[in-house]
N, C-alpha and C. Protein backbone atom coordinates (compact mmCIF):
# COMPACT_ATOMS: atom_id res chain seq x y z
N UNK A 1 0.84 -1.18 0.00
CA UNK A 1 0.00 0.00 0.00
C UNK A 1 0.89 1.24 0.00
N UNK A 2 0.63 1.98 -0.94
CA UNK A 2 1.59 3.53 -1.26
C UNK A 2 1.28 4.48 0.24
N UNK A 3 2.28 4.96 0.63
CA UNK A 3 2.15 5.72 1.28
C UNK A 3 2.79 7.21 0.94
N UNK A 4 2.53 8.24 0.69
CA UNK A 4 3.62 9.47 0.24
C UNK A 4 4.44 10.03 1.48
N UNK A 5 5.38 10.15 1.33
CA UNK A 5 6.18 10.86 2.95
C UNK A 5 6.04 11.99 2.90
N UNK A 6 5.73 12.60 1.73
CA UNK A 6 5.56 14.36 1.49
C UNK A 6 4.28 14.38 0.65
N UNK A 7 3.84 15.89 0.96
CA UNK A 7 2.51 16.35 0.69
C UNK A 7 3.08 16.85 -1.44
N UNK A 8 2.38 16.16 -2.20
CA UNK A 8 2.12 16.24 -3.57
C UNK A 8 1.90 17.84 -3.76
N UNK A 9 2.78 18.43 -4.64
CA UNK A 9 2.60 19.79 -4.85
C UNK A 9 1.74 20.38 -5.56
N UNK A 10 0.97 21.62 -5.91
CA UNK A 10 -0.23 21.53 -6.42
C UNK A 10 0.29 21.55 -7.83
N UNK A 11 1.40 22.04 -8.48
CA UNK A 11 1.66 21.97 -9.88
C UNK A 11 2.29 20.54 -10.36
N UNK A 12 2.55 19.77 -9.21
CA UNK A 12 2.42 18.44 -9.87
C UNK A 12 1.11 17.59 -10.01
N UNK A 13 -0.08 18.41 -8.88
CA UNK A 13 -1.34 18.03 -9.15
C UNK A 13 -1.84 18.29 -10.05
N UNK A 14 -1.66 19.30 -10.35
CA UNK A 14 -2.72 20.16 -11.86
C UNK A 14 -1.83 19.58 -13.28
N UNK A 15 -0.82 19.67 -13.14
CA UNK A 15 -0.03 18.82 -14.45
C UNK A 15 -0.62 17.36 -14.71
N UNK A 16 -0.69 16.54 -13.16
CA UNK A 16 -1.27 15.28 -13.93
C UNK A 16 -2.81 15.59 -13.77
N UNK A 17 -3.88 16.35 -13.39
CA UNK A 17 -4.91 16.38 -13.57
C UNK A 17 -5.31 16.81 -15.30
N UNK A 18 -4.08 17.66 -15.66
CA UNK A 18 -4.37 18.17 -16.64
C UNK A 18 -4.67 17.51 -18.39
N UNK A 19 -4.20 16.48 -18.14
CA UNK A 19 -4.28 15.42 -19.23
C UNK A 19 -6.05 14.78 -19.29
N UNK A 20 -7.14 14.69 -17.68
CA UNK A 20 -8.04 15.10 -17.98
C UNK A 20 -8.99 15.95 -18.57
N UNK A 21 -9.08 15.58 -19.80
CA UNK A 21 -10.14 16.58 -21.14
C UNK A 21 -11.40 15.67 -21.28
N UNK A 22 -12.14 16.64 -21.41
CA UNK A 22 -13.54 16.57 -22.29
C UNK A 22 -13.26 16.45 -23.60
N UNK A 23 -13.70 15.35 -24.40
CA UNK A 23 -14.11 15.03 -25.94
C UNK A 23 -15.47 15.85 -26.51
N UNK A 24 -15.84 16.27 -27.59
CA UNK A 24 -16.73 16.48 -27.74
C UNK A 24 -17.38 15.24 -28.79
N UNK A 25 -18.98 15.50 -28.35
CA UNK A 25 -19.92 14.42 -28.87
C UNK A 25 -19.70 14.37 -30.19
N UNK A 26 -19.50 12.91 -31.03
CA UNK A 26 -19.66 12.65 -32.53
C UNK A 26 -20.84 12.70 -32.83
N UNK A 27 -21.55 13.44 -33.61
CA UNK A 27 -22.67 13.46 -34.41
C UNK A 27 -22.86 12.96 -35.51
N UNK A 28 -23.58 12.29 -35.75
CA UNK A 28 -23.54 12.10 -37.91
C UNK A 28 -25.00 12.66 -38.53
N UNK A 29 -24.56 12.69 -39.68
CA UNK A 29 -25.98 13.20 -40.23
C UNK A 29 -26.89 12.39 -40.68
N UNK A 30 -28.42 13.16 -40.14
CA UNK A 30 -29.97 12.34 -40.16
C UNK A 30 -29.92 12.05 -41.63
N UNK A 31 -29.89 10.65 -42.07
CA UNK A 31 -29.93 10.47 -43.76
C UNK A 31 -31.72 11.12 -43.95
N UNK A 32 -32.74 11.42 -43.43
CA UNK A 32 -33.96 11.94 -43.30
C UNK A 32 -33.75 13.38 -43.64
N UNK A 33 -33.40 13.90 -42.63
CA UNK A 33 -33.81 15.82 -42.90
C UNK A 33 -31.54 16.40 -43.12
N UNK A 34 -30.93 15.36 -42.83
CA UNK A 34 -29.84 16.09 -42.74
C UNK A 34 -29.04 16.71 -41.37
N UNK A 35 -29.57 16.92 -40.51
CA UNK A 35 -29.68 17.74 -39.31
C UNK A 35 -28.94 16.59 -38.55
N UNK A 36 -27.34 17.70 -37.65
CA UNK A 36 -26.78 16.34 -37.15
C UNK A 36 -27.19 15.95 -35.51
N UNK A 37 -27.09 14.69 -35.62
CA UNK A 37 -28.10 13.93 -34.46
C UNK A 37 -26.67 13.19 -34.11
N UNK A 38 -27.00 12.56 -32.55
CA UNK A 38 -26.33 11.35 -31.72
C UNK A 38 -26.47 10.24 -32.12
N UNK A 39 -25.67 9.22 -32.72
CA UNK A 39 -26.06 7.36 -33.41
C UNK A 39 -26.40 7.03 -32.44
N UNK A 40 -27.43 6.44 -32.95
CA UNK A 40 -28.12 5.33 -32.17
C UNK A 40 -29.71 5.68 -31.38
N UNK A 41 -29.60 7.18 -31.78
CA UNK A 41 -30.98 7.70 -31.34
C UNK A 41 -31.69 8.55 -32.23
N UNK A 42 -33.13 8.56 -32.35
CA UNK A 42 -33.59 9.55 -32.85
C UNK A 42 -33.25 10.71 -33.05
N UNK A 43 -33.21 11.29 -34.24
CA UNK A 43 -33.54 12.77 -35.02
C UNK A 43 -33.60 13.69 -33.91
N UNK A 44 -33.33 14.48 -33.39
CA UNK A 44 -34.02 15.36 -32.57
C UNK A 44 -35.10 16.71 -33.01
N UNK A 45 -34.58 16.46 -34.60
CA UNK A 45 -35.33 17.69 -35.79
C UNK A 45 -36.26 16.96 -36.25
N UNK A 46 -36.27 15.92 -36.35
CA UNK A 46 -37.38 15.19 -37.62
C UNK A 46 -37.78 13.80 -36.68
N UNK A 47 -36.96 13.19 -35.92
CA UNK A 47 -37.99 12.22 -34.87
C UNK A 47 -37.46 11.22 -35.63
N UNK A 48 -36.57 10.79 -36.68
CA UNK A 48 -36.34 9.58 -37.73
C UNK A 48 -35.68 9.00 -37.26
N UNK A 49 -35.19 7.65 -37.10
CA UNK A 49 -34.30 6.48 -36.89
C UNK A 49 -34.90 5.35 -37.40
N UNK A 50 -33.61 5.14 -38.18
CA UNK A 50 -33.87 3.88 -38.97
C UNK A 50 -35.07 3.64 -40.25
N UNK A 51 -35.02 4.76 -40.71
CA UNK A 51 -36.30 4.90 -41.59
C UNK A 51 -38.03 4.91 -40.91
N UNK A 52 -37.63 4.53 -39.58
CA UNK A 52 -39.02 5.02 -38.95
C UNK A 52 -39.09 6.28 -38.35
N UNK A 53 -40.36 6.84 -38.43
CA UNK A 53 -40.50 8.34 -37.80
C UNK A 53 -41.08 8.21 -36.68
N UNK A 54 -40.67 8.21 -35.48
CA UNK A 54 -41.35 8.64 -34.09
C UNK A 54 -41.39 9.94 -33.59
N UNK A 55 -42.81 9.95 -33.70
CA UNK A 55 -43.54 11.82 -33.34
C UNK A 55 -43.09 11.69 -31.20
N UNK A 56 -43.11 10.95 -31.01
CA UNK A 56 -42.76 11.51 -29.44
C UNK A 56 -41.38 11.92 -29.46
N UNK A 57 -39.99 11.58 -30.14
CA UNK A 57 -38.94 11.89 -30.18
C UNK A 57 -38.24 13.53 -30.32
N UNK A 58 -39.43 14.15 -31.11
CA UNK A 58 -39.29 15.23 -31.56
C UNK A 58 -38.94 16.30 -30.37
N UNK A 59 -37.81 16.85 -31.00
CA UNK A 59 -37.59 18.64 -30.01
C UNK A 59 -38.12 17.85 -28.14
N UNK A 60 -36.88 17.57 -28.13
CA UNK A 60 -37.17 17.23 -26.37
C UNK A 60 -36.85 18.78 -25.39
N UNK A 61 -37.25 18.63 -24.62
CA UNK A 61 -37.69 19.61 -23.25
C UNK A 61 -36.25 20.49 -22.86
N UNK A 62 -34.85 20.06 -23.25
CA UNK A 62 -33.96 20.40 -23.33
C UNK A 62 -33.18 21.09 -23.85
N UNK A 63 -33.81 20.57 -25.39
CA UNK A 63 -33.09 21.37 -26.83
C UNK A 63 -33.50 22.87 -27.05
N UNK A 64 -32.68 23.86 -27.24
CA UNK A 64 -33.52 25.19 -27.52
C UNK A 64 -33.54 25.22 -28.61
């Protein structure tokens, strides 16, 4: 079990924290309206996946 004998300095903290990044989300485009959406889920413009259209999918409570 590691024990440190000295207190970790904060610029050796933030150096290795720093390699923690955010990716941003891959989108592809709705082969339906075009408009880019998340794989694997409904349209958020047009409600389409998979050549079916689901009207509850549409413009969720979130999206402005």
């Amino acid at each position: 079990m590691a024990l440190p004998k000295y207190k970790t300095s904060r610029a050796n903290t933030h150096s290795r924290r720093a390699n923690w990044k955010a990716s941003a989300v891959q989108t592809a485009a709705c082969p339906n309206c075009g408009a880019p959406a998340l794989p694997h889920l409904a349209c958020p413009n047009c409600g389409s996946f998979r050549g079916r259209v689901y009207r509850s999918a549409i413009k969720s409570a979130h999206t402005k």
